[in-house]
PDB file of N, CA and C in Angstrom:
ATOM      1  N   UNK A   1      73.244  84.879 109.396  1.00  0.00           N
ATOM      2  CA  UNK A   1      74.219  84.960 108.311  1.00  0.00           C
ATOM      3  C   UNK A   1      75.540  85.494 108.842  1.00  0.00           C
ATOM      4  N   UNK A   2      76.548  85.516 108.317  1.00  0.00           N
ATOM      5  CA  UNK A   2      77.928  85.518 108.531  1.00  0.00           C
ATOM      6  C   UNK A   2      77.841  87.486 108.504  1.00  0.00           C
ATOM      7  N   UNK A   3      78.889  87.899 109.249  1.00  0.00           N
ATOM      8  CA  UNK A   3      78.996  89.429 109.360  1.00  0.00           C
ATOM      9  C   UNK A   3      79.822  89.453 110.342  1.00  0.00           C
ATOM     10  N   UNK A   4      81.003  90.083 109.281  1.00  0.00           N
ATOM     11  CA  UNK A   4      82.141  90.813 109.313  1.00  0.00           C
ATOM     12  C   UNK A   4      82.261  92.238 109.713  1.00  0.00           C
ATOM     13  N   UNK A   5      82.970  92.340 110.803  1.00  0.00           N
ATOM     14  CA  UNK A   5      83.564  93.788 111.652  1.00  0.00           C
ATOM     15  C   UNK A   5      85.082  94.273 111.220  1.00  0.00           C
ATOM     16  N   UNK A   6      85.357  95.181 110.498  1.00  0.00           N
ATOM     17  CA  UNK A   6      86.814  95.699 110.736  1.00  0.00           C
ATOM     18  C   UNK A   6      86.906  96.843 111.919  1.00  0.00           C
ATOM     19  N   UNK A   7      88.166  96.858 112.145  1.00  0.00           N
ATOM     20  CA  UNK A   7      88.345  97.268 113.678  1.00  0.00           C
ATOM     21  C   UNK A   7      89.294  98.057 113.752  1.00  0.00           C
ATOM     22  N   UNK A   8      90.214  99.179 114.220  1.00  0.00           N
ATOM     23  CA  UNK A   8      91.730  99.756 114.265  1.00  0.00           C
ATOM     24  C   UNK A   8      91.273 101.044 113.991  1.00  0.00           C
ATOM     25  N   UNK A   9      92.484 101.701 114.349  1.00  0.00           N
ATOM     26  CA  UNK A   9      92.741 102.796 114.541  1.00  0.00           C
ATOM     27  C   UNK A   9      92.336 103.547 112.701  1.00  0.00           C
ATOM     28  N   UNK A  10      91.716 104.972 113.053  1.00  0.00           N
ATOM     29  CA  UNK A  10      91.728 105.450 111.578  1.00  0.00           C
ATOM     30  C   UNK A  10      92.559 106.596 111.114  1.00  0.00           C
ATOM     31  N   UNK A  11      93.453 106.926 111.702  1.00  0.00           N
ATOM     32  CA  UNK A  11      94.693 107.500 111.358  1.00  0.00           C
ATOM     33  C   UNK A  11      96.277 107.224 112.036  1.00  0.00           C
ATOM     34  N   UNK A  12      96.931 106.820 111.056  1.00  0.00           N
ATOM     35  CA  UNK A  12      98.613 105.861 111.562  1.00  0.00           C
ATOM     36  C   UNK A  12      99.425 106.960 110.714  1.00  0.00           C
ATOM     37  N   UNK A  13     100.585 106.965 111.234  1.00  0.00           N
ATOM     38  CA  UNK A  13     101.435 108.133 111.071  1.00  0.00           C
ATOM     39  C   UNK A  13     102.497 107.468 109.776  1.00  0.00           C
ATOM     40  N   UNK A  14     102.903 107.803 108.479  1.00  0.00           N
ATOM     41  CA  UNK A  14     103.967 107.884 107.925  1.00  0.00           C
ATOM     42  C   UNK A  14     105.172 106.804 108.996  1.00  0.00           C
ATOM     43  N   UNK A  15     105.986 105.844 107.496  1.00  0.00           N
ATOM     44  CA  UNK A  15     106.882 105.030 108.581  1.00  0.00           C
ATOM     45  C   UNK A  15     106.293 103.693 109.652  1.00  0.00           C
ATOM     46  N   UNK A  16     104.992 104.309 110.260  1.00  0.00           N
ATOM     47  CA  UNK A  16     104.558 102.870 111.333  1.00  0.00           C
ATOM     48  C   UNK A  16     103.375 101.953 110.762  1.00  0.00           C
ATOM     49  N   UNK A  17     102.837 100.802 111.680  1.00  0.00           N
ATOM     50  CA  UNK A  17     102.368  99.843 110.841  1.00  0.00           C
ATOM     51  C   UNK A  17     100.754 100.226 111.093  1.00  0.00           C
ATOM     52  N   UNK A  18     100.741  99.867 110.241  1.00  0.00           N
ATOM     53  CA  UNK A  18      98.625  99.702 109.875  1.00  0.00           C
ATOM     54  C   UNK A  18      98.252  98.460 110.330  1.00  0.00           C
ATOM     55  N   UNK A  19      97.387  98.927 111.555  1.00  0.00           N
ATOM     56  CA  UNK A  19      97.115  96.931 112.094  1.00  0.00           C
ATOM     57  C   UNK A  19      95.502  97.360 112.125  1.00  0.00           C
ATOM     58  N   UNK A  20      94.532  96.073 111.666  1.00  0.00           N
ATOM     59  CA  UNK A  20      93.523  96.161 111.738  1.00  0.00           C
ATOM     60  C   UNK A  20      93.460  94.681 111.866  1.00  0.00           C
ATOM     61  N   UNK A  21      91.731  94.688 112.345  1.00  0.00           N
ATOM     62  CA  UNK A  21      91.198  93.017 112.734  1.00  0.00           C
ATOM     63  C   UNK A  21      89.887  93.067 111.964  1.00  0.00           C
ATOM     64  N   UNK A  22      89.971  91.928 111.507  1.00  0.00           N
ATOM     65  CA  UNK A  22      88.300  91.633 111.467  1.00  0.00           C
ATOM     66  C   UNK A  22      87.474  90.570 112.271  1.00  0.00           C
ATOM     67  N   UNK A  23      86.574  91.241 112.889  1.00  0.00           N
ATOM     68  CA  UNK A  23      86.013  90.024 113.826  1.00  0.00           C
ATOM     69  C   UNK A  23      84.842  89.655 113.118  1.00  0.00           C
ATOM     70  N   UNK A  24      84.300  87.924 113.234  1.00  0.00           N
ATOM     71  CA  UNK A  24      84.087  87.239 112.324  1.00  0.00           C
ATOM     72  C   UNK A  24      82.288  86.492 112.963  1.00  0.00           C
ATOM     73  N   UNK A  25      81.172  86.928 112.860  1.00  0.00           N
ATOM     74  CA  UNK A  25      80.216  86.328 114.075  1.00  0.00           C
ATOM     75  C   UNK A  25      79.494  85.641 112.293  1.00  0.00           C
ATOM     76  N   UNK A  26      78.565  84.957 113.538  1.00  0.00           N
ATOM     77  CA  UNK A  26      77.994  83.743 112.616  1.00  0.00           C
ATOM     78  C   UNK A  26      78.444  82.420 111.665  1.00  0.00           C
ATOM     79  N   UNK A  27      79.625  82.269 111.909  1.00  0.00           N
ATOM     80  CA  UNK A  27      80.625  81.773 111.344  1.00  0.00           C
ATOM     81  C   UNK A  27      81.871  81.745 111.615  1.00  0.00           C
ATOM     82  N   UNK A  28      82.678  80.166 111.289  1.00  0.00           N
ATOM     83  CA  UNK A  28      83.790  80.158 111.804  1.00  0.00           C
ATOM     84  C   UNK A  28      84.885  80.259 110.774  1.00  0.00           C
ATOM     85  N   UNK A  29      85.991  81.220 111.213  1.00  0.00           N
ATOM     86  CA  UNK A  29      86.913  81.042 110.158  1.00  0.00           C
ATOM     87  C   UNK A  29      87.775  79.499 109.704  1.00  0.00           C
ATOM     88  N   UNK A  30      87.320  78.851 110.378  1.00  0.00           N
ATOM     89  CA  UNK A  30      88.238  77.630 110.193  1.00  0.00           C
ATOM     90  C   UNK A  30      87.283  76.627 109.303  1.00  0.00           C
ATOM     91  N   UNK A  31      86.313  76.794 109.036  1.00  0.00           N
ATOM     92  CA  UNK A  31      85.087  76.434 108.473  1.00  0.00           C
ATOM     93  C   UNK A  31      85.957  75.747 106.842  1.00  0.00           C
ATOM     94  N   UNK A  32      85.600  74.747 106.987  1.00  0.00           N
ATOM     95  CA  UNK A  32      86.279  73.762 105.334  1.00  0.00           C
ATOM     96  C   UNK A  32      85.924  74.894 104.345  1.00  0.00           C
ATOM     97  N   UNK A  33      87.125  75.302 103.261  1.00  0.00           N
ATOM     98  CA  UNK A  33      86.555  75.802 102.265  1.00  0.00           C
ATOM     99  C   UNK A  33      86.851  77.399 102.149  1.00  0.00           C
ATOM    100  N   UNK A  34      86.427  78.178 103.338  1.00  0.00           N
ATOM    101  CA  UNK A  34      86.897  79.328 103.198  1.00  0.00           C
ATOM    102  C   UNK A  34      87.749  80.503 103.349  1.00  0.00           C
ATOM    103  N   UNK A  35      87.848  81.521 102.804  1.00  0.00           N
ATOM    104  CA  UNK A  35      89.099  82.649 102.455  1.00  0.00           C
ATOM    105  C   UNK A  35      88.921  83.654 103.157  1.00  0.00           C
ATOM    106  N   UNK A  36      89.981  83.564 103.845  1.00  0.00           N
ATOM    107  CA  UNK A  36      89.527  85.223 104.839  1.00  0.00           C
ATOM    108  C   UNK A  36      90.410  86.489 104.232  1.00  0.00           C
ATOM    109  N   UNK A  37      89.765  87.669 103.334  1.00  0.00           N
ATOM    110  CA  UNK A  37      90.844  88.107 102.788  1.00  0.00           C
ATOM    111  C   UNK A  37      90.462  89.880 103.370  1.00  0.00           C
ATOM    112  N   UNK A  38      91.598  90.412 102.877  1.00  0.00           N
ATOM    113  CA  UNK A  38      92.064  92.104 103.204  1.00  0.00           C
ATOM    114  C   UNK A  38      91.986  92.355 101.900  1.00  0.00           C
ATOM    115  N   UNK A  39      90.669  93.703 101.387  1.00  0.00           N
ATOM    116  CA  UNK A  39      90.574  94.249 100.448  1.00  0.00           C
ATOM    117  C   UNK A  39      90.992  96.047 100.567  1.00  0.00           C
ATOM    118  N   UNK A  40      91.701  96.766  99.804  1.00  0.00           N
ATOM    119  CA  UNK A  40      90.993  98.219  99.906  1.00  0.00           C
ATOM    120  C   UNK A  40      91.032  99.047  98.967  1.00  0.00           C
ATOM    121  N   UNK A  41      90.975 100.184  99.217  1.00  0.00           N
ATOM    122  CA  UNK A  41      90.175 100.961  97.840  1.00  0.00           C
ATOM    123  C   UNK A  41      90.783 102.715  97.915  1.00  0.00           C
ATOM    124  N   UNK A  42      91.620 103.001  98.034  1.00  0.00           N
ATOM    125  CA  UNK A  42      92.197 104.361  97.623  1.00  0.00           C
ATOM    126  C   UNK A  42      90.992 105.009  97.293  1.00  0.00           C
ATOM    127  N   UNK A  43      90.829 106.534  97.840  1.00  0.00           N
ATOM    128  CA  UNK A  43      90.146 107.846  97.198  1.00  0.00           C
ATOM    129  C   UNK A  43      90.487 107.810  95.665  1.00  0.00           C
ATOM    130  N   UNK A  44      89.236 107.511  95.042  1.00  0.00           N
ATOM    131  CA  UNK A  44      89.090 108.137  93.828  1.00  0.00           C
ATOM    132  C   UNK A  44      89.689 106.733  92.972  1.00  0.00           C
ATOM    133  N   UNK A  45      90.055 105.393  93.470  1.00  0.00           N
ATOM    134  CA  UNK A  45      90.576 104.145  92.456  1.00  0.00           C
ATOM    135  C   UNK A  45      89.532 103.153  93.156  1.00  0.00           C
ATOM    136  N   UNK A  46      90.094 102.039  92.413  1.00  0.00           N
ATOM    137  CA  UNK A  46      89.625 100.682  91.928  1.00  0.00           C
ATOM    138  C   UNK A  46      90.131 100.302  93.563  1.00  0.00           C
ATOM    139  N   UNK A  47      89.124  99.039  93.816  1.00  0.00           N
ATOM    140  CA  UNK A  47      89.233  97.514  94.566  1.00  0.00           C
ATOM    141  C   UNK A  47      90.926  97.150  94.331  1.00  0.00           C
ATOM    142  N   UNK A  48      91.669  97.084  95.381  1.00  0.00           N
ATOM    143  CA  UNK A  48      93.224  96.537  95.772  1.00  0.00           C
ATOM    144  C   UNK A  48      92.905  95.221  96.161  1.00  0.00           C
ATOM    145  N   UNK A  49      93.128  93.973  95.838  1.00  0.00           N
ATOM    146  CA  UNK A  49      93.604  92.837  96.800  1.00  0.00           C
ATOM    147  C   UNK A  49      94.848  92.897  97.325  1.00  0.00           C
ATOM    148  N   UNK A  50      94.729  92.946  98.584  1.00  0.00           N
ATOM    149  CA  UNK A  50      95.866  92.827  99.929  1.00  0.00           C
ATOM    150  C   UNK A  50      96.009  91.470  99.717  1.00  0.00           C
ATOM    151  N   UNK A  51      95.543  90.544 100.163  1.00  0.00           N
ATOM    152  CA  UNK A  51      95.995  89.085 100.334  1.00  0.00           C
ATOM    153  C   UNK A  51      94.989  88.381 101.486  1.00  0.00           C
ATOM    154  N   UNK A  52      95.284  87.244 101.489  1.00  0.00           N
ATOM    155  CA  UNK A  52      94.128  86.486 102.524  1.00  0.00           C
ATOM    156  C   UNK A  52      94.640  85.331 103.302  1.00  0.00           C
ATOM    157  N   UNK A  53      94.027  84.661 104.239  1.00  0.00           N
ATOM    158  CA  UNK A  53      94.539  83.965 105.139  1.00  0.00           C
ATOM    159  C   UNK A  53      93.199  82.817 104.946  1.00  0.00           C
ATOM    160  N   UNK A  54      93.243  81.385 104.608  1.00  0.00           N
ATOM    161  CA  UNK A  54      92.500  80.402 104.789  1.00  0.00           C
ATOM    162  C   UNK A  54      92.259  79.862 105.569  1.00  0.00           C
ATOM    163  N   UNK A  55      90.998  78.884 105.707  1.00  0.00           N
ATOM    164  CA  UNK A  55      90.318  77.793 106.888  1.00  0.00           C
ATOM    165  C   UNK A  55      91.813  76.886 107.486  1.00  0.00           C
ATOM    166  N   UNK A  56      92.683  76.853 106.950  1.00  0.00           N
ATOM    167  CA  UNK A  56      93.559  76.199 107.840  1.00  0.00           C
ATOM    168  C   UNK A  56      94.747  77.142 108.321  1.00  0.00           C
ATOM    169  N   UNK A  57      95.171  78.171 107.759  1.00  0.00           N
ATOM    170  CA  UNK A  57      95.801  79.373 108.318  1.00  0.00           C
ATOM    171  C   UNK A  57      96.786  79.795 107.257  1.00  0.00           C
ATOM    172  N   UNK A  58      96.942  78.889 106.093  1.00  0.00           N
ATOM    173  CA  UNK A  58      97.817  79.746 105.209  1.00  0.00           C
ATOM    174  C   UNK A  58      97.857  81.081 104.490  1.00  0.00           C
ATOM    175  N   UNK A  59      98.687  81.443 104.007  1.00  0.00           N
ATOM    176  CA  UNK A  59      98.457  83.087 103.481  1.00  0.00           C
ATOM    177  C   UNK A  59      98.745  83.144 102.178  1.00  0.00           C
ATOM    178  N   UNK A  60      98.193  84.396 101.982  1.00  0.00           N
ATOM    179  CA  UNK A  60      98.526  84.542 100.284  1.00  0.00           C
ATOM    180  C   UNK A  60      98.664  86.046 100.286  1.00  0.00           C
ATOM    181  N   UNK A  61      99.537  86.722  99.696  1.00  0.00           N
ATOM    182  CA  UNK A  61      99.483  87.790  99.372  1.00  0.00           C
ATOM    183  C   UNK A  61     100.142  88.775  97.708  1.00  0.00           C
ATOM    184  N   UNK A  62      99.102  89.526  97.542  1.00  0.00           N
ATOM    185  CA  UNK A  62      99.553  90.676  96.567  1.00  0.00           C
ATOM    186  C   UNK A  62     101.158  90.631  96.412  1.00  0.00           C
ATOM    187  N   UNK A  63     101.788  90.495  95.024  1.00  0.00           N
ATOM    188  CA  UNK A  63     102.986  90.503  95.041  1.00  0.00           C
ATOM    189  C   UNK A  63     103.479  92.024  95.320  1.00  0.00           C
ATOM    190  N   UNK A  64     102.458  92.971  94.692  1.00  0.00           N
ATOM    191  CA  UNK A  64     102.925  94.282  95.249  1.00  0.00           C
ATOM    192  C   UNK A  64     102.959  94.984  96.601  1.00  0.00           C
ATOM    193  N   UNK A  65     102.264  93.660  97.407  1.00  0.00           N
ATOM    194  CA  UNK A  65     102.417  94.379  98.890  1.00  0.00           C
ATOM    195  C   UNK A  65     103.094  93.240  99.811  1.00  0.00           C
ATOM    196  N   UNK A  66     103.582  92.116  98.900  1.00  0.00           N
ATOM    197  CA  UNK A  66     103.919  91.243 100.126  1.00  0.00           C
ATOM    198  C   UNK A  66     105.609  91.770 100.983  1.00  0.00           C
ATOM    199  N   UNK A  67     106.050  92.352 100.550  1.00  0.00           N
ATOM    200  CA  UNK A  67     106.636  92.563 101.193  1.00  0.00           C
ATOM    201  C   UNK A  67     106.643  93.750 102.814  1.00  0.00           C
ATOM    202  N   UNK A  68     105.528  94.125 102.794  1.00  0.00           N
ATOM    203  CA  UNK A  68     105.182  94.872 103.684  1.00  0.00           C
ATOM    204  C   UNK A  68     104.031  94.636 104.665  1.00  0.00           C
ATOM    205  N   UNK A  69     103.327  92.988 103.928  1.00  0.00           N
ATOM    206  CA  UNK A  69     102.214  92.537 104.639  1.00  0.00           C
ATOM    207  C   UNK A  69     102.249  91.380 105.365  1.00  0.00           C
ATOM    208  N   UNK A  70     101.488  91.415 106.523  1.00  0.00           N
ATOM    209  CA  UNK A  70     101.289  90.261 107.004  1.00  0.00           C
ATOM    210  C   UNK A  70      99.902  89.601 107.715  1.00  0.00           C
ATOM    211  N   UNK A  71      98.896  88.921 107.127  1.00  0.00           N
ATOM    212  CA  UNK A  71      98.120  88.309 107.460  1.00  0.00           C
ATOM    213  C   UNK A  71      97.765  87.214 109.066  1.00  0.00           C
ATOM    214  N   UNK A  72      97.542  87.224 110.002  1.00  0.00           N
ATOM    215  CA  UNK A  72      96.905  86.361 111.180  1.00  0.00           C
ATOM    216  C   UNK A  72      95.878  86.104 111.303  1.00  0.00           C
ATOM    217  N   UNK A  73      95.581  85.019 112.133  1.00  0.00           N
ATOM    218  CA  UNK A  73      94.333  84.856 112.875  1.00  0.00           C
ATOM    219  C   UNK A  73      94.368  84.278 114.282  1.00  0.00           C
ATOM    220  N   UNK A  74      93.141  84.931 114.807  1.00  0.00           N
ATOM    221  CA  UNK A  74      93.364  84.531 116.139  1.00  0.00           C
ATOM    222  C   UNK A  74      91.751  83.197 116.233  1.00  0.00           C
ATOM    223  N   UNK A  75      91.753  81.893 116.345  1.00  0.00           N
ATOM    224  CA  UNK A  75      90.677  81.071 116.117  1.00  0.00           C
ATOM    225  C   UNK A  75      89.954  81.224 117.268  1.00  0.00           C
ATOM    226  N   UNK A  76      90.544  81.331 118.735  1.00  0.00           N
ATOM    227  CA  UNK A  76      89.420  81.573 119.748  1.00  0.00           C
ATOM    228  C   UNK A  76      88.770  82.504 119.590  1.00  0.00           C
ATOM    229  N   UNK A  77      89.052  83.728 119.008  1.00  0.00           N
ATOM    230  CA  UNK A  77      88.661  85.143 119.194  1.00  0.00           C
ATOM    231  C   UNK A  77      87.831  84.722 117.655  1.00  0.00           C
ATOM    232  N   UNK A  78      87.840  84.343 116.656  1.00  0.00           N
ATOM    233  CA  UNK A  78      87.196  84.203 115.351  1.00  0.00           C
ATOM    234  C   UNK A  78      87.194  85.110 114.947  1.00  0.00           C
ATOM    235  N   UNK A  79      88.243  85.416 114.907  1.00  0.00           N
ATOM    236  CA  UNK A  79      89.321  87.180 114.453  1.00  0.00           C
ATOM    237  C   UNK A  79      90.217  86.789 113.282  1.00  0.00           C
ATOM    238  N   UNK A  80      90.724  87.503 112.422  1.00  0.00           N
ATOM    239  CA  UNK A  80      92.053  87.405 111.502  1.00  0.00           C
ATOM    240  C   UNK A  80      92.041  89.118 111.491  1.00  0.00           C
ATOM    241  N   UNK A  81      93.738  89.245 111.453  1.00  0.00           N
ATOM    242  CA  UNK A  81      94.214  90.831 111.536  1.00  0.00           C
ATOM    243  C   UNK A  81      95.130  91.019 110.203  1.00  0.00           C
ATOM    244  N   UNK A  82      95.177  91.861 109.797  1.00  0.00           N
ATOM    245  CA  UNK A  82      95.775  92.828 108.871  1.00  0.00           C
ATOM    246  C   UNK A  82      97.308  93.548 109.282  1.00  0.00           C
ATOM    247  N   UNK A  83      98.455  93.569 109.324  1.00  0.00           N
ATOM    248  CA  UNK A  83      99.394  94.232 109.607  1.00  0.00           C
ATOM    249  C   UNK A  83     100.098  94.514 108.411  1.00  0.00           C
ATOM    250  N   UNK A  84     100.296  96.318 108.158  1.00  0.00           N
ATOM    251  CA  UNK A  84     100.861  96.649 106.878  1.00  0.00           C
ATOM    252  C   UNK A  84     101.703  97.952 107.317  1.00  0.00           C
ATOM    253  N   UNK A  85     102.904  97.103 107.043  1.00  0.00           N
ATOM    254  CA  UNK A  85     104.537  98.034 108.040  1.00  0.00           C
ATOM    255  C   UNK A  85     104.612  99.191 107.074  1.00  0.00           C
ATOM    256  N   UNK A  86     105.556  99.955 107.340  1.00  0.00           N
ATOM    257  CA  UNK A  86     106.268 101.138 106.645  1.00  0.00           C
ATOM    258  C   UNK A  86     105.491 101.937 105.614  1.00  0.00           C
ATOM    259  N   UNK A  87     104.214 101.972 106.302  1.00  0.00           N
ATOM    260  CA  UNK A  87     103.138 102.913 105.048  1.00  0.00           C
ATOM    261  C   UNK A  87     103.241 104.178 105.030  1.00  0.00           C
ATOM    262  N   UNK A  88     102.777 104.975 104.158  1.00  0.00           N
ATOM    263  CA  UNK A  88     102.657 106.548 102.892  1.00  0.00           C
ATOM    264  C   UNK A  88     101.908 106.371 102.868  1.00  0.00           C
ATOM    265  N   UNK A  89     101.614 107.695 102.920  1.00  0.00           N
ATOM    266  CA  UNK A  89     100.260 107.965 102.630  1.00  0.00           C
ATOM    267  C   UNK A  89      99.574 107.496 101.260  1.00  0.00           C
ATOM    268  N   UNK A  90      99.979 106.965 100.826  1.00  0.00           N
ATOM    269  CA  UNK A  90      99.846 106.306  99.447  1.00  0.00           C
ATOM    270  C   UNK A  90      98.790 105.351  99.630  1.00  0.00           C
ATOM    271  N   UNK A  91      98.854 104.615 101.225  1.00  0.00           N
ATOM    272  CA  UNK A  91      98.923 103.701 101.921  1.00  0.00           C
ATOM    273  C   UNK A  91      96.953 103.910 102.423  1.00  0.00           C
ATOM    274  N   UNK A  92      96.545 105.172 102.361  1.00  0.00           N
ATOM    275  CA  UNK A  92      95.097 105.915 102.859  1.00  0.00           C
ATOM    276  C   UNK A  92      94.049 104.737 101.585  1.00  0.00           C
ATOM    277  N   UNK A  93      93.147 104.823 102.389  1.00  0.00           N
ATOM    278  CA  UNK A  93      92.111 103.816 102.087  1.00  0.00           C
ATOM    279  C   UNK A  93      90.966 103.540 102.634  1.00  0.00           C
ATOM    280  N   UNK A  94      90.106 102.763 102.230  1.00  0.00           N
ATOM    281  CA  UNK A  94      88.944 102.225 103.078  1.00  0.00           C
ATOM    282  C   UNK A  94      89.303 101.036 102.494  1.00  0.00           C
ATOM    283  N   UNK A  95      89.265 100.368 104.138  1.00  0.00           N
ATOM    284  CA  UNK A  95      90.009  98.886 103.981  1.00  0.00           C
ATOM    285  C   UNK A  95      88.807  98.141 104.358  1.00  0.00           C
ATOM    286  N   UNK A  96      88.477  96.995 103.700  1.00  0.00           N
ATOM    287  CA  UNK A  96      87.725  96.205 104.107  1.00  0.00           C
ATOM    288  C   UNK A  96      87.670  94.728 104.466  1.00  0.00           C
ATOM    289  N   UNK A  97      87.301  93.551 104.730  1.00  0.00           N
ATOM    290  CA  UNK A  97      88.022  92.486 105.376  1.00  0.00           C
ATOM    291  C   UNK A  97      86.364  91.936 104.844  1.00  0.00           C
ATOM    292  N   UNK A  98      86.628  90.741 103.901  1.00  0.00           N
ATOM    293  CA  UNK A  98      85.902  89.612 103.613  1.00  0.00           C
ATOM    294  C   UNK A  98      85.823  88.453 102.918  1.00  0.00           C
ATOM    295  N   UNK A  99      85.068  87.630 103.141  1.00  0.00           N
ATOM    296  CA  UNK A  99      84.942  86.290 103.104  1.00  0.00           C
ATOM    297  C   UNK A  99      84.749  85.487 101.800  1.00  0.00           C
ATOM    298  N   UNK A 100      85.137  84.340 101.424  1.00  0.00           N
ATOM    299  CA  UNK A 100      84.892  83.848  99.817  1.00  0.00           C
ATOM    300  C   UNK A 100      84.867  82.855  99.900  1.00  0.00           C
ATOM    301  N   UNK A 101      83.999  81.909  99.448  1.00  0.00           N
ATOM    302  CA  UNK A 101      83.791  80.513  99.202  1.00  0.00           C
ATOM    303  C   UNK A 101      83.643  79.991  98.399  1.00  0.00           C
ATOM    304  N   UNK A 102      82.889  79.160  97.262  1.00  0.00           N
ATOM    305  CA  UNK A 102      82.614  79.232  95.868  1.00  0.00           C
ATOM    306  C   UNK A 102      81.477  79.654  95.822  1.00  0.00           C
ATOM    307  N   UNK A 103      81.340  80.971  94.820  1.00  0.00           N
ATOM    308  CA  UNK A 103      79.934  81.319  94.408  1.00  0.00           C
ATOM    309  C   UNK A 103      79.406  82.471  94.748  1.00  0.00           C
ATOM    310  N   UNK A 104      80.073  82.703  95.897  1.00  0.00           N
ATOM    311  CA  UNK A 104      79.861  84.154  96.792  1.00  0.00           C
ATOM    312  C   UNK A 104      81.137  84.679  97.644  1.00  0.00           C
ATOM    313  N   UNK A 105      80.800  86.058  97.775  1.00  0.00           N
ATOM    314  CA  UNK A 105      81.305  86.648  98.986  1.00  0.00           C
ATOM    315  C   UNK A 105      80.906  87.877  99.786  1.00  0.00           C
ATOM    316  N   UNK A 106      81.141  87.546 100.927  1.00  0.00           N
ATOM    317  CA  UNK A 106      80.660  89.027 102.043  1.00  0.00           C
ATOM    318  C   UNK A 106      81.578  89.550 102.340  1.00  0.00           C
ATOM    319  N   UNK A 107      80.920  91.240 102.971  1.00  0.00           N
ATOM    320  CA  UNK A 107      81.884  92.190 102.670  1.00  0.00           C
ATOM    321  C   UNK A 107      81.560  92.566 104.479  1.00  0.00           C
ATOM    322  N   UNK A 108      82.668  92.769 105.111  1.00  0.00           N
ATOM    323  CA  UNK A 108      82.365  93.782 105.935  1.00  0.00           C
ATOM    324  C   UNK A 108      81.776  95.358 105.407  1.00  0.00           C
ATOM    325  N   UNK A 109      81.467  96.155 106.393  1.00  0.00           N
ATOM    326  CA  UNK A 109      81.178  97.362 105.745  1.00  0.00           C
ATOM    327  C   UNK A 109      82.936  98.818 105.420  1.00  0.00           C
ATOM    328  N   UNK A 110      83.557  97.660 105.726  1.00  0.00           N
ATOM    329  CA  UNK A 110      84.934  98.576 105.522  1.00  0.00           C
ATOM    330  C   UNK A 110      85.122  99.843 106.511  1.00  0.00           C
ATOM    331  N   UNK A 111      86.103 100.367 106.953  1.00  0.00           N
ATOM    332  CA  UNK A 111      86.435 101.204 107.647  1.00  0.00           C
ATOM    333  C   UNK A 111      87.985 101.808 106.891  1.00  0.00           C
ATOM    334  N   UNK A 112      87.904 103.503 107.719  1.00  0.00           N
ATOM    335  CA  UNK A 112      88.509 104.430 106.909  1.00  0.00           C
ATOM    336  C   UNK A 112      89.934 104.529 107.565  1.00  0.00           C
ATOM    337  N   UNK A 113      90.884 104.351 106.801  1.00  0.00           N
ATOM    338  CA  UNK A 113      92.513 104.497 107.203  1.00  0.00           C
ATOM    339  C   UNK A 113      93.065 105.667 106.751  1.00  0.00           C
ATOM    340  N   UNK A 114      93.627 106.232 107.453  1.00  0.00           N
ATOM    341  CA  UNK A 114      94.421 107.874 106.664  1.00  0.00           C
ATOM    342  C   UNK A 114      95.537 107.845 107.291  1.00  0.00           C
ATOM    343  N   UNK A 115      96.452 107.693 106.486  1.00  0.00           N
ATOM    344  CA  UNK A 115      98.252 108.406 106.403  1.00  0.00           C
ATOM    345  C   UNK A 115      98.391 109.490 106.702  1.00  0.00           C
ATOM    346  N   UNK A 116      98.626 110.026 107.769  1.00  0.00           N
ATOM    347  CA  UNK A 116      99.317 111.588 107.988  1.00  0.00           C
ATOM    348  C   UNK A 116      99.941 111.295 109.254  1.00  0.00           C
ATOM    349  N   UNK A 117     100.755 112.398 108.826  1.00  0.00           N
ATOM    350  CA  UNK A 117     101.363 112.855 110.089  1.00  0.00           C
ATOM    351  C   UNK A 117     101.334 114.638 110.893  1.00  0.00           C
TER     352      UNK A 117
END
């Protein structure tokens, strides 16, 4: 079955960018059909959609974060990365990176991001 890794650093300083990857086994991201997306979840709130990157490479993102986000993928590596510039701690989360097709979706197990400086 398909299983998702998020990857990066777990504390980024005020001002610099939040880069994370998700690496992608059992499955290919280019695969007809599916959504490779960036979810996360603030201490103490609700599920955020970040935005996502599809089987052919387009992006979509959160109107409240597109201006600070940017979605990739790397297809040899069967990787897609996360880059989120000029973050606050506002910005702290458990970010998670997964997959959607019709009917279902998998979750990586998410990993922990903290804003400080």
């Amino acid at each position: 079955q398909v299983q998702l890794q998020e990857s990066g650093p777990g504390l980024v300083k005020p001002s610099q960018t939040l880069s994370l990857t998700c690496t992608v086994s059992g499955g290919s991201i280019t695969t007809n059909s599916y959504y490779w997306n960036w979810i996360r979840q603030p201490p103490g709130k609700g599920l955020e959609w970040i935005g996502n990157i599809d089987y052919r490479g387009n992006t979509r993102y959160s109107p409240s974060l597109k201006s600070h986000t940017s979605i990739s993928r790397d297809t040899s590596k069967n990787q897609f990365t996360l880059q989120l510039s000029s973050v606050t701690p506002e910005d702290t989360a458990v970010y998670y990176c997964a997959r959607n097709v019709l009917g279902t979706t998998a979750w990586g197990q998410g990993t922990q991001v903290t804003v400080s400086s």
